[in-house]
PDB file of N, CA and C in Angstrom:
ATOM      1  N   UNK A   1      -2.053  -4.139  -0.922  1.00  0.00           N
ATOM      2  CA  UNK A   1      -1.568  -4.250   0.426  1.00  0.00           C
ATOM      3  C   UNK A   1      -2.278  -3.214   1.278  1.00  0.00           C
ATOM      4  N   UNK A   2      -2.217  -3.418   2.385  1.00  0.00           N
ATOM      5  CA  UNK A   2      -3.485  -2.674   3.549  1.00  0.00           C
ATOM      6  C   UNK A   2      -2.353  -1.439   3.884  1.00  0.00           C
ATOM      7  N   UNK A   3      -2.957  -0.727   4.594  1.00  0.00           N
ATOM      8  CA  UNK A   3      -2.284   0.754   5.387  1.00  0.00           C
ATOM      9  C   UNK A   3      -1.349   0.085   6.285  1.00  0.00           C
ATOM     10  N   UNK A   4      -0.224   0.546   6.013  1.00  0.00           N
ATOM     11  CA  UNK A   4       0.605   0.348   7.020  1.00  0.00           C
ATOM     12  C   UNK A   4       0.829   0.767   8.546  1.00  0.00           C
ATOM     13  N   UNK A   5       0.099   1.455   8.480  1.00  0.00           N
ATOM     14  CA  UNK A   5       0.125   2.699   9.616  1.00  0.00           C
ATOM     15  C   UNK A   5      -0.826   2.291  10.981  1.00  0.00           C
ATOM     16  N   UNK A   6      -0.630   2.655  11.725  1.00  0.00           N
ATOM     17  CA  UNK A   6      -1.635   2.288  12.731  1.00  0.00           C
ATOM     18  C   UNK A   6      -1.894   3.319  14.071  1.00  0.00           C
ATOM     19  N   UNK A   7      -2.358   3.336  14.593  1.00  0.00           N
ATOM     20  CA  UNK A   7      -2.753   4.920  16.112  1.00  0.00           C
ATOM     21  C   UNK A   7      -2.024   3.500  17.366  1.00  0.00           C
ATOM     22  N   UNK A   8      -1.204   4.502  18.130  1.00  0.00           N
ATOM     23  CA  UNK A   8      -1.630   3.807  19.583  1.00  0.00           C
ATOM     24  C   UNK A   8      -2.290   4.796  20.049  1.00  0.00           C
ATOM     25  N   UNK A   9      -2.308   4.743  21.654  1.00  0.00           N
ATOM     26  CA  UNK A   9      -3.104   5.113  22.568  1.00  0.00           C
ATOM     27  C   UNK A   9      -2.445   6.497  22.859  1.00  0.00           C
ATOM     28  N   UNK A  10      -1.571   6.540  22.733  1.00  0.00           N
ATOM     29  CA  UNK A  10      -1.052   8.212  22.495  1.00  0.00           C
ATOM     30  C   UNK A  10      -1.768   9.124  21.355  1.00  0.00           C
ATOM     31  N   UNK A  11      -2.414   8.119  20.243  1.00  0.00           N
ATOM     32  CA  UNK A  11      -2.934   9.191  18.910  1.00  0.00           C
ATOM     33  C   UNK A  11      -1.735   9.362  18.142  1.00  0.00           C
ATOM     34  N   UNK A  12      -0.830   8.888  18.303  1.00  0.00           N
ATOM     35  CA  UNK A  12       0.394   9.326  17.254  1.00  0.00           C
ATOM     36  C   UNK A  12       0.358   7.927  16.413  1.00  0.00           C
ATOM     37  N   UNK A  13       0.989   8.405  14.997  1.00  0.00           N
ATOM     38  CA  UNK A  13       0.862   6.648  14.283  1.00  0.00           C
ATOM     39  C   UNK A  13       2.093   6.427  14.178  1.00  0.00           C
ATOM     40  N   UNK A  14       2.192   5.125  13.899  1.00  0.00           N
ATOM     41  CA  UNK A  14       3.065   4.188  13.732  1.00  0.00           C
ATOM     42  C   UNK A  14       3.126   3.192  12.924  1.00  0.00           C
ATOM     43  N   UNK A  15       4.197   3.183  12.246  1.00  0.00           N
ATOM     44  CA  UNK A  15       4.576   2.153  10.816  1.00  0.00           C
ATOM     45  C   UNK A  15       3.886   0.402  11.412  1.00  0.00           C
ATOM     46  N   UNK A  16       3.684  -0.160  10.275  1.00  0.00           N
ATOM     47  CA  UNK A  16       4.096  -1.738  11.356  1.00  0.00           C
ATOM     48  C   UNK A  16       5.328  -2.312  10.535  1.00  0.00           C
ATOM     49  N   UNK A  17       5.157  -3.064  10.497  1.00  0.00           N
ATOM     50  CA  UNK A  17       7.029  -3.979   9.909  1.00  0.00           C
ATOM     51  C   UNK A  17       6.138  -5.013   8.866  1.00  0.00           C
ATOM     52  N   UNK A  18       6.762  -4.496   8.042  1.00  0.00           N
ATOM     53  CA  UNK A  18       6.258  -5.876   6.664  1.00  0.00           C
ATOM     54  C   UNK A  18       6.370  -6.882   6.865  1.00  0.00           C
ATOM     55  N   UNK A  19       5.353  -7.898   6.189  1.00  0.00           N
ATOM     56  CA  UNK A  19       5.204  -9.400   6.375  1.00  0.00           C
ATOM     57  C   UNK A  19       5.504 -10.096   5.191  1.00  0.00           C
ATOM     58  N   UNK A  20       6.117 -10.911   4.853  1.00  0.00           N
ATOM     59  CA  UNK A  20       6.238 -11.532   3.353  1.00  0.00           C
ATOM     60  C   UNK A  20       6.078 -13.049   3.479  1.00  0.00           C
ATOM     61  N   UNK A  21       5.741 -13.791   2.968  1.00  0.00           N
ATOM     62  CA  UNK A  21       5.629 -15.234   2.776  1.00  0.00           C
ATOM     63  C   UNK A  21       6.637 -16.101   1.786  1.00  0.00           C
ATOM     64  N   UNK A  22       7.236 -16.395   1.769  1.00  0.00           N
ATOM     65  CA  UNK A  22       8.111 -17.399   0.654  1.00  0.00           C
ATOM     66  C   UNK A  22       8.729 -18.713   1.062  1.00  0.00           C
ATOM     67  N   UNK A  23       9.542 -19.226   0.355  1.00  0.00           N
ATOM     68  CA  UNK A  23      10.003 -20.923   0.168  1.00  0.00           C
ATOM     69  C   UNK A  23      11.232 -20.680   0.736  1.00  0.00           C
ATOM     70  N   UNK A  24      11.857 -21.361   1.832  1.00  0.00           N
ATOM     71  CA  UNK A  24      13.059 -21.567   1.772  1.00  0.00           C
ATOM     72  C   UNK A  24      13.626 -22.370   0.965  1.00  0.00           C
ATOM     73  N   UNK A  25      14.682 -21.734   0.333  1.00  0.00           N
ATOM     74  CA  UNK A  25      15.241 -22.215  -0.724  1.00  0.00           C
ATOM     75  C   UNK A  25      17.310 -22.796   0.223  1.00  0.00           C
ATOM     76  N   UNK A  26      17.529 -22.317   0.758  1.00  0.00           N
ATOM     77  CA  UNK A  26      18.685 -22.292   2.120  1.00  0.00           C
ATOM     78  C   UNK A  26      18.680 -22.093   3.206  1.00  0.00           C
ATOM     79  N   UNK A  27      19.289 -23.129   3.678  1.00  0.00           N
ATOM     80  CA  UNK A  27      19.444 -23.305   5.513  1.00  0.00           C
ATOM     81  C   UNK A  27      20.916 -23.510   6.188  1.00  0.00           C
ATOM     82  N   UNK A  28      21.415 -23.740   5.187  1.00  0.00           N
ATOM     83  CA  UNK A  28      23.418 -23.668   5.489  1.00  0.00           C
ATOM     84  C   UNK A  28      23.764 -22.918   6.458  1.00  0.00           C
ATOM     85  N   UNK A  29      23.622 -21.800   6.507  1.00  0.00           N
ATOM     86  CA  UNK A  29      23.934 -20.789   7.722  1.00  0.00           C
ATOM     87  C   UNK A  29      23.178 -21.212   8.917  1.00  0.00           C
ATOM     88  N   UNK A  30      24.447 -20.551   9.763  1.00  0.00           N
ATOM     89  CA  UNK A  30      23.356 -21.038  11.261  1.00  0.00           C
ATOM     90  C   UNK A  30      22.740 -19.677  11.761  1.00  0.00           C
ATOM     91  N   UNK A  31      21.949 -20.081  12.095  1.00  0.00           N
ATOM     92  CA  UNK A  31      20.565 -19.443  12.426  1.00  0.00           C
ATOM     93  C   UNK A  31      20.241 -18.606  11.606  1.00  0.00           C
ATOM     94  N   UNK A  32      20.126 -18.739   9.875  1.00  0.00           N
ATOM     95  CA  UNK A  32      19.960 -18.004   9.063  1.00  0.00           C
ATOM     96  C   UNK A  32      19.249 -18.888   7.944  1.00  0.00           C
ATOM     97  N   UNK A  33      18.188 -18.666   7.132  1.00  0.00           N
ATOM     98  CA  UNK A  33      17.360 -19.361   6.125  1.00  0.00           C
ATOM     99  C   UNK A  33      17.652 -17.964   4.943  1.00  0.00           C
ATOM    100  N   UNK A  34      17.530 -18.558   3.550  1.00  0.00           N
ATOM    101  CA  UNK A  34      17.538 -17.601   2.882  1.00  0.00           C
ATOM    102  C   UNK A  34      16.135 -18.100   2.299  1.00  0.00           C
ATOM    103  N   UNK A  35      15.131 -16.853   2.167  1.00  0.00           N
ATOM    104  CA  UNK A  35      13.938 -17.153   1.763  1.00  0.00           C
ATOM    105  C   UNK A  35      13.780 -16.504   0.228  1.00  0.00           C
ATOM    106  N   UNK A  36      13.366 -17.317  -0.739  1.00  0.00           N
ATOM    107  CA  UNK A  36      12.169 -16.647  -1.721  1.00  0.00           C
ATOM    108  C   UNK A  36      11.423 -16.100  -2.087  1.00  0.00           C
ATOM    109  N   UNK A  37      11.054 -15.034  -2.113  1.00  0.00           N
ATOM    110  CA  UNK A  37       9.625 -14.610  -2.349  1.00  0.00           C
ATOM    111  C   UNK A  37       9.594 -14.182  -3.410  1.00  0.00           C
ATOM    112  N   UNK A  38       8.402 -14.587  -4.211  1.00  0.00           N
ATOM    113  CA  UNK A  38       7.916 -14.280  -5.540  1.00  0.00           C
ATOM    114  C   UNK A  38       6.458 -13.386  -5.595  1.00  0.00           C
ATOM    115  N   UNK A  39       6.809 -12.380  -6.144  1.00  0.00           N
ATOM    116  CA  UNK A  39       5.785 -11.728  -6.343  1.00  0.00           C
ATOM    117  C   UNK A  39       5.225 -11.016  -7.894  1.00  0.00           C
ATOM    118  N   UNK A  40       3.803 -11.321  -8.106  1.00  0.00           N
ATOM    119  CA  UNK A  40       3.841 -10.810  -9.636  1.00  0.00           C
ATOM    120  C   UNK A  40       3.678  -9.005  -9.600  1.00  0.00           C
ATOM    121  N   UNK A  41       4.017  -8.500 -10.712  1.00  0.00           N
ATOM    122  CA  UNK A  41       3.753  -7.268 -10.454  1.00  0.00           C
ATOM    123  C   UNK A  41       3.844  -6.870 -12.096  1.00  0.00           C
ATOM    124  N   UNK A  42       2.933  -6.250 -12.551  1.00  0.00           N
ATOM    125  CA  UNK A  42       2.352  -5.662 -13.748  1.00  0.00           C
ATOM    126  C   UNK A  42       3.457  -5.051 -14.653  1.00  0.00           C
ATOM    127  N   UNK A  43       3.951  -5.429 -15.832  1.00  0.00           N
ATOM    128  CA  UNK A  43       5.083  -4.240 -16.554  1.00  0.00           C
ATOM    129  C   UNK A  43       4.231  -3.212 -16.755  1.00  0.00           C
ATOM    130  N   UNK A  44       4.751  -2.100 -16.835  1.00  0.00           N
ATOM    131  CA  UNK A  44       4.748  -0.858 -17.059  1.00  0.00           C
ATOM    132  C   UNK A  44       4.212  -0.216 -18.503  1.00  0.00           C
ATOM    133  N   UNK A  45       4.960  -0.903 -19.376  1.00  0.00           N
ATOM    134  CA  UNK A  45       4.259  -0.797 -20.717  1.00  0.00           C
ATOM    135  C   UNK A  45       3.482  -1.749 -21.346  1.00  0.00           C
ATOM    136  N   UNK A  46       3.809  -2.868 -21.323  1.00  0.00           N
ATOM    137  CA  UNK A  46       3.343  -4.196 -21.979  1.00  0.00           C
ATOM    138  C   UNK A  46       2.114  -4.707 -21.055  1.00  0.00           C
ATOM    139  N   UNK A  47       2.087  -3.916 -19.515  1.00  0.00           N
ATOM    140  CA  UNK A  47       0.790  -4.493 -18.871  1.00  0.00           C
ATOM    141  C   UNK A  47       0.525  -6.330 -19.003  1.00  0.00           C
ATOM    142  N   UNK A  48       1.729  -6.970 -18.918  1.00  0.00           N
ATOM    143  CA  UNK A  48       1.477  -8.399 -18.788  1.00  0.00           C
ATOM    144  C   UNK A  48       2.254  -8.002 -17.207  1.00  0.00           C
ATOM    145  N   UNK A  49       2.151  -9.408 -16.860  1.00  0.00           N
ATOM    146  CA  UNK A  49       2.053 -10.102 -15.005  1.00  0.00           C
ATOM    147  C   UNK A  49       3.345 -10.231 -15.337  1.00  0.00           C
ATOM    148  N   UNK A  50       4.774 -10.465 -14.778  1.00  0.00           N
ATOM    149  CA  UNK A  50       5.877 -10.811 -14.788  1.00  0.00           C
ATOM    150  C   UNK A  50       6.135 -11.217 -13.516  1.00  0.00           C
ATOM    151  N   UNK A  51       6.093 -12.202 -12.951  1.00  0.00           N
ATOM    152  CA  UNK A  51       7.122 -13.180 -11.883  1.00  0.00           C
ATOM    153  C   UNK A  51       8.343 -12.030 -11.425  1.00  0.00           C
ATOM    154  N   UNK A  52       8.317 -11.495 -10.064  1.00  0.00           N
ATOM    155  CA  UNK A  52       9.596 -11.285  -9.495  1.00  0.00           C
ATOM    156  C   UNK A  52      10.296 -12.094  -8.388  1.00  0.00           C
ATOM    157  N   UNK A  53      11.560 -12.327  -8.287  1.00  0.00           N
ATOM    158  CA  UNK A  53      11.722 -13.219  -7.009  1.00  0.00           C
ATOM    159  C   UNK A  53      12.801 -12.243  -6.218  1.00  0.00           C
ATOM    160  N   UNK A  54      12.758 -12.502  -4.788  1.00  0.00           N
ATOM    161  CA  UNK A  54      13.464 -11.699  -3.835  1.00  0.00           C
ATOM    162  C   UNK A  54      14.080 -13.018  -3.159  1.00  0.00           C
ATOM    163  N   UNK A  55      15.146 -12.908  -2.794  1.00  0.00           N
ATOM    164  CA  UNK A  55      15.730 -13.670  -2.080  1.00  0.00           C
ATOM    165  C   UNK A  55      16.103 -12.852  -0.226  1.00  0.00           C
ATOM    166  N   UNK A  56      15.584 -12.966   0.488  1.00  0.00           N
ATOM    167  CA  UNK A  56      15.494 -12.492   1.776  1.00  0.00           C
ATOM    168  C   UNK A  56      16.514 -13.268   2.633  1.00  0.00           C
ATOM    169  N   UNK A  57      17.260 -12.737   3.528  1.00  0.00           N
ATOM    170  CA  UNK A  57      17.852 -13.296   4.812  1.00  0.00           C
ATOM    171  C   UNK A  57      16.835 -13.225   5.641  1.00  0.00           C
ATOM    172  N   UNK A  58      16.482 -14.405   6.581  1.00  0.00           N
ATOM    173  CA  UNK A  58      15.899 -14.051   7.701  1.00  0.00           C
ATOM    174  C   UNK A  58      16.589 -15.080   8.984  1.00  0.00           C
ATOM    175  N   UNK A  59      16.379 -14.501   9.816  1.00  0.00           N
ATOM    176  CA  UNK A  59      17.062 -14.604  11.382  1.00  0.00           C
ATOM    177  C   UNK A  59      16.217 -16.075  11.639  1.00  0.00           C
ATOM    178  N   UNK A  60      16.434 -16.718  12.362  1.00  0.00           N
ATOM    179  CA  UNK A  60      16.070 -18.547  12.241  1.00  0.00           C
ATOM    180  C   UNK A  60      16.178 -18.717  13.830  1.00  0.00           C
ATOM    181  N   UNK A  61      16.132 -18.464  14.895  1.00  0.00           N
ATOM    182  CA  UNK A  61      16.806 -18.566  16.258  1.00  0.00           C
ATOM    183  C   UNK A  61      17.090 -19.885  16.878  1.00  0.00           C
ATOM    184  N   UNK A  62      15.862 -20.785  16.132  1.00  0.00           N
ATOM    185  CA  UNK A  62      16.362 -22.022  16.514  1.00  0.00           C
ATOM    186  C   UNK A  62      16.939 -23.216  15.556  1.00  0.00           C
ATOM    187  N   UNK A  63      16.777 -22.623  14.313  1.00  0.00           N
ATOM    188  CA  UNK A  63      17.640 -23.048  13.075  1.00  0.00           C
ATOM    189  C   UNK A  63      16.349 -24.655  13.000  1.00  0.00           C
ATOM    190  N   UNK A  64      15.143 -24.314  12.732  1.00  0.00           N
ATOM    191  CA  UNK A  64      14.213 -25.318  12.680  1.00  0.00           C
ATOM    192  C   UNK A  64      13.620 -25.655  11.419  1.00  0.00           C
ATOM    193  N   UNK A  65      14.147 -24.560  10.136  1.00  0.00           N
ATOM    194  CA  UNK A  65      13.369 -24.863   9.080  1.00  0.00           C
ATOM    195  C   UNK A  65      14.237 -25.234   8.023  1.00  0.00           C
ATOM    196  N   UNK A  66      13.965 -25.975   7.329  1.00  0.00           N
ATOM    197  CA  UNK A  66      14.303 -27.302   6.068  1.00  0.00           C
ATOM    198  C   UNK A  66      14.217 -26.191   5.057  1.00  0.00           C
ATOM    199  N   UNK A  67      14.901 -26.677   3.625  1.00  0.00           N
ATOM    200  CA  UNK A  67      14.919 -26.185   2.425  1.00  0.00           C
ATOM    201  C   UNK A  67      13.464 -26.882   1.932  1.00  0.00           C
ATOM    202  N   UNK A  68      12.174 -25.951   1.170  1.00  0.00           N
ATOM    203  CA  UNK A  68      10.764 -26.262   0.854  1.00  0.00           C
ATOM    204  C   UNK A  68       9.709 -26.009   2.043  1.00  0.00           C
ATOM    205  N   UNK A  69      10.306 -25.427   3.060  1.00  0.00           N
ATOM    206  CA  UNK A  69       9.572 -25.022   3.904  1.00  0.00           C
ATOM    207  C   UNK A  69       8.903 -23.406   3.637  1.00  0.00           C
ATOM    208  N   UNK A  70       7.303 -23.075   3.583  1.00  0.00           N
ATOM    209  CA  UNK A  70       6.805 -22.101   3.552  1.00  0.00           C
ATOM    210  C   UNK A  70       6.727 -21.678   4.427  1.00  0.00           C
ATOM    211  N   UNK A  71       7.106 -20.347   4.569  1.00  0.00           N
ATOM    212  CA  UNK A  71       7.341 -19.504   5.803  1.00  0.00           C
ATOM    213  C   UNK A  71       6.866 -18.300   6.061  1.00  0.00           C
ATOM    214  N   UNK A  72       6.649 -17.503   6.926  1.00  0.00           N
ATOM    215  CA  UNK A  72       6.190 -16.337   6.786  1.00  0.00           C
ATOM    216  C   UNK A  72       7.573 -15.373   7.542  1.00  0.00           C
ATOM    217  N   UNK A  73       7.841 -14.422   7.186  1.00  0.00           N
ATOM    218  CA  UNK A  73       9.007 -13.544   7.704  1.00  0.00           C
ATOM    219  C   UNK A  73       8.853 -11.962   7.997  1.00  0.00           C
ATOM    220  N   UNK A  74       9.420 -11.294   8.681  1.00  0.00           N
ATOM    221  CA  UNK A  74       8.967  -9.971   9.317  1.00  0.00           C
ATOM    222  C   UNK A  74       9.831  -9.650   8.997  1.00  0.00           C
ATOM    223  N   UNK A  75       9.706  -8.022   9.006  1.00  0.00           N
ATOM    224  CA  UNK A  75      10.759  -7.219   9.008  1.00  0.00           C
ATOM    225  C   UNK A  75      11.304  -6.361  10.412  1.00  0.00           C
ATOM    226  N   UNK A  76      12.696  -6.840  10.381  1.00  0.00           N
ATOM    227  CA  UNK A  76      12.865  -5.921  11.881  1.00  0.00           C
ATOM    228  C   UNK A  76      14.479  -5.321  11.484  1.00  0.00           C
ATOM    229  N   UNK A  77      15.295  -5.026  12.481  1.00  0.00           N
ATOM    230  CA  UNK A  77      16.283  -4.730  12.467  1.00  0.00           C
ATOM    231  C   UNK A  77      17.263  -5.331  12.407  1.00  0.00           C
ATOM    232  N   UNK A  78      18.641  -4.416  11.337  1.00  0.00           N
ATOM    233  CA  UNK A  78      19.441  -5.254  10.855  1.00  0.00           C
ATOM    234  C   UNK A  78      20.199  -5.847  11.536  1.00  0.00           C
ATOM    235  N   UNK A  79      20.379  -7.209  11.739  1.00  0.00           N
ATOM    236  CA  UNK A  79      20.741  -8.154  12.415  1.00  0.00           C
ATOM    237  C   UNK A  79      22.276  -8.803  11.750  1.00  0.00           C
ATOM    238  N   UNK A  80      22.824  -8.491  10.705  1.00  0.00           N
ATOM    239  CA  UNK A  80      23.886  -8.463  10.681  1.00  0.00           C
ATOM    240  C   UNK A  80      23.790  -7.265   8.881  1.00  0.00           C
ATOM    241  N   UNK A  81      25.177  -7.841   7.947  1.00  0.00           N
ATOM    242  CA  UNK A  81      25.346  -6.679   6.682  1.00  0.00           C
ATOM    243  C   UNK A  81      24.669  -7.052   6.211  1.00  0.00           C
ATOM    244  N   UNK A  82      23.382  -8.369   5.775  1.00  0.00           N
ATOM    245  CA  UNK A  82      22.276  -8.633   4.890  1.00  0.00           C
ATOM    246  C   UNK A  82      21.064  -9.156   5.743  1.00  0.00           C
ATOM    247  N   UNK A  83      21.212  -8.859   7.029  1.00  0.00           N
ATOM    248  CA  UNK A  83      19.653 -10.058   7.530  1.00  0.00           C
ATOM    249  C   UNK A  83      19.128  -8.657   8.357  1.00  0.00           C
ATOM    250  N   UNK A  84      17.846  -8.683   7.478  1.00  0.00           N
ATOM    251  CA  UNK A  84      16.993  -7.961   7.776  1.00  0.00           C
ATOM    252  C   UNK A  84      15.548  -8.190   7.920  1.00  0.00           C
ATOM    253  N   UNK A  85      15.581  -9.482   8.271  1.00  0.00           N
ATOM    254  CA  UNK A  85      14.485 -10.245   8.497  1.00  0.00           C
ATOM    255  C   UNK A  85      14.524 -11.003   9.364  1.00  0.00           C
ATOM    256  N   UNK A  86      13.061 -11.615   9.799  1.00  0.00           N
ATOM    257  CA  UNK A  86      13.192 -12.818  11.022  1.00  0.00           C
ATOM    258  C   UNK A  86      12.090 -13.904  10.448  1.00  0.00           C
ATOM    259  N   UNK A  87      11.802 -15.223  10.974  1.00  0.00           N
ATOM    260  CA  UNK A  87      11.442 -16.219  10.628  1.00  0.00           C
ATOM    261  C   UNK A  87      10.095 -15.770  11.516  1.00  0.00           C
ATOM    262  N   UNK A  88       8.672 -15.286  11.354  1.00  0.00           N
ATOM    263  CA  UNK A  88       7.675 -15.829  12.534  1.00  0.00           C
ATOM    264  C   UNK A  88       7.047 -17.393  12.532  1.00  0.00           C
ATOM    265  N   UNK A  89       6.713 -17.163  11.227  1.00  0.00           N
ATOM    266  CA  UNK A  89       6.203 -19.059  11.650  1.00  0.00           C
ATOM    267  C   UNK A  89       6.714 -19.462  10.324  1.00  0.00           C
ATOM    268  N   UNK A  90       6.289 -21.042  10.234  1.00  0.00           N
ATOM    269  CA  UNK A  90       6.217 -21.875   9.242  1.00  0.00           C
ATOM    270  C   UNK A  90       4.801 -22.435   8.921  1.00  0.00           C
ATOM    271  N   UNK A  91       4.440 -21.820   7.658  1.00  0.00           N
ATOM    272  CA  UNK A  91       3.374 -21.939   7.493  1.00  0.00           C
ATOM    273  C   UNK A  91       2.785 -23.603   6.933  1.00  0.00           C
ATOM    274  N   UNK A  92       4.078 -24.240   6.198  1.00  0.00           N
ATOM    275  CA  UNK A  92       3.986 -25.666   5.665  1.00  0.00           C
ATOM    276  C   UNK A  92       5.346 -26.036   5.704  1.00  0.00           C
ATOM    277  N   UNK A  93       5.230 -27.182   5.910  1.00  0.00           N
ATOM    278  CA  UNK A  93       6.524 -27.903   6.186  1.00  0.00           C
ATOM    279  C   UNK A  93       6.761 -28.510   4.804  1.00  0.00           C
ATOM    280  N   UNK A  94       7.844 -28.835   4.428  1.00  0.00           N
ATOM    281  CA  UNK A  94       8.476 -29.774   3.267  1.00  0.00           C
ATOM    282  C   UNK A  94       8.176 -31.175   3.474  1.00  0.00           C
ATOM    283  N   UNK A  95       7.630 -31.628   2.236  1.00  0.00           N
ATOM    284  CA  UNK A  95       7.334 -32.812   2.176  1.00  0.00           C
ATOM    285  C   UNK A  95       8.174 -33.815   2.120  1.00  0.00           C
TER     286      UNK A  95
END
């Protein structure tokens, strides 16, 4: 993953807000998708790949995306006791 960090025009840095990609797997809630994301990440001793999955809240504003929809999601502020995410696009729609 790249530097998080970035200069404005003041010279002082600044974080940016994480980006993640995953499947909606739920859309029940209104204006809320619960997303997937799977990511591999190396064990520690055994050095094989192991599959992790995250299940994310993200914020939906117009409640437009289907369960199998690939999505991309940001991180912003907590928007209620678990949604700490927002929907920016849809990267593929469900077939």
């Amino acid at each position: 993953m790249a530097d998080n960090n970035e200069t404005t025009s003041t010279g002082t840095a600044r974080t940016t807000r994480k980006i993640r990609e995953g499947l909606v797997v739920s859309n029940k809630m209104d204006k809320t998708a619960v997303v997937a994301v799977v990511e591999r990440v190396r064990h520690p001793k055994y050095a094989k790949f192991v599959l992790r999955t995250k299940r994310l809240y993200a914020h939906d504003e117009t409640n437009d995306v289907n369960v199998g929809d690939k999505v991309r999601v940001m991180e912003t502020r907590p928007l209620s006791k678990s949604k700490r995410w927002r929907v920016v696009e849809v990267l593929e729609r469900a077939k």
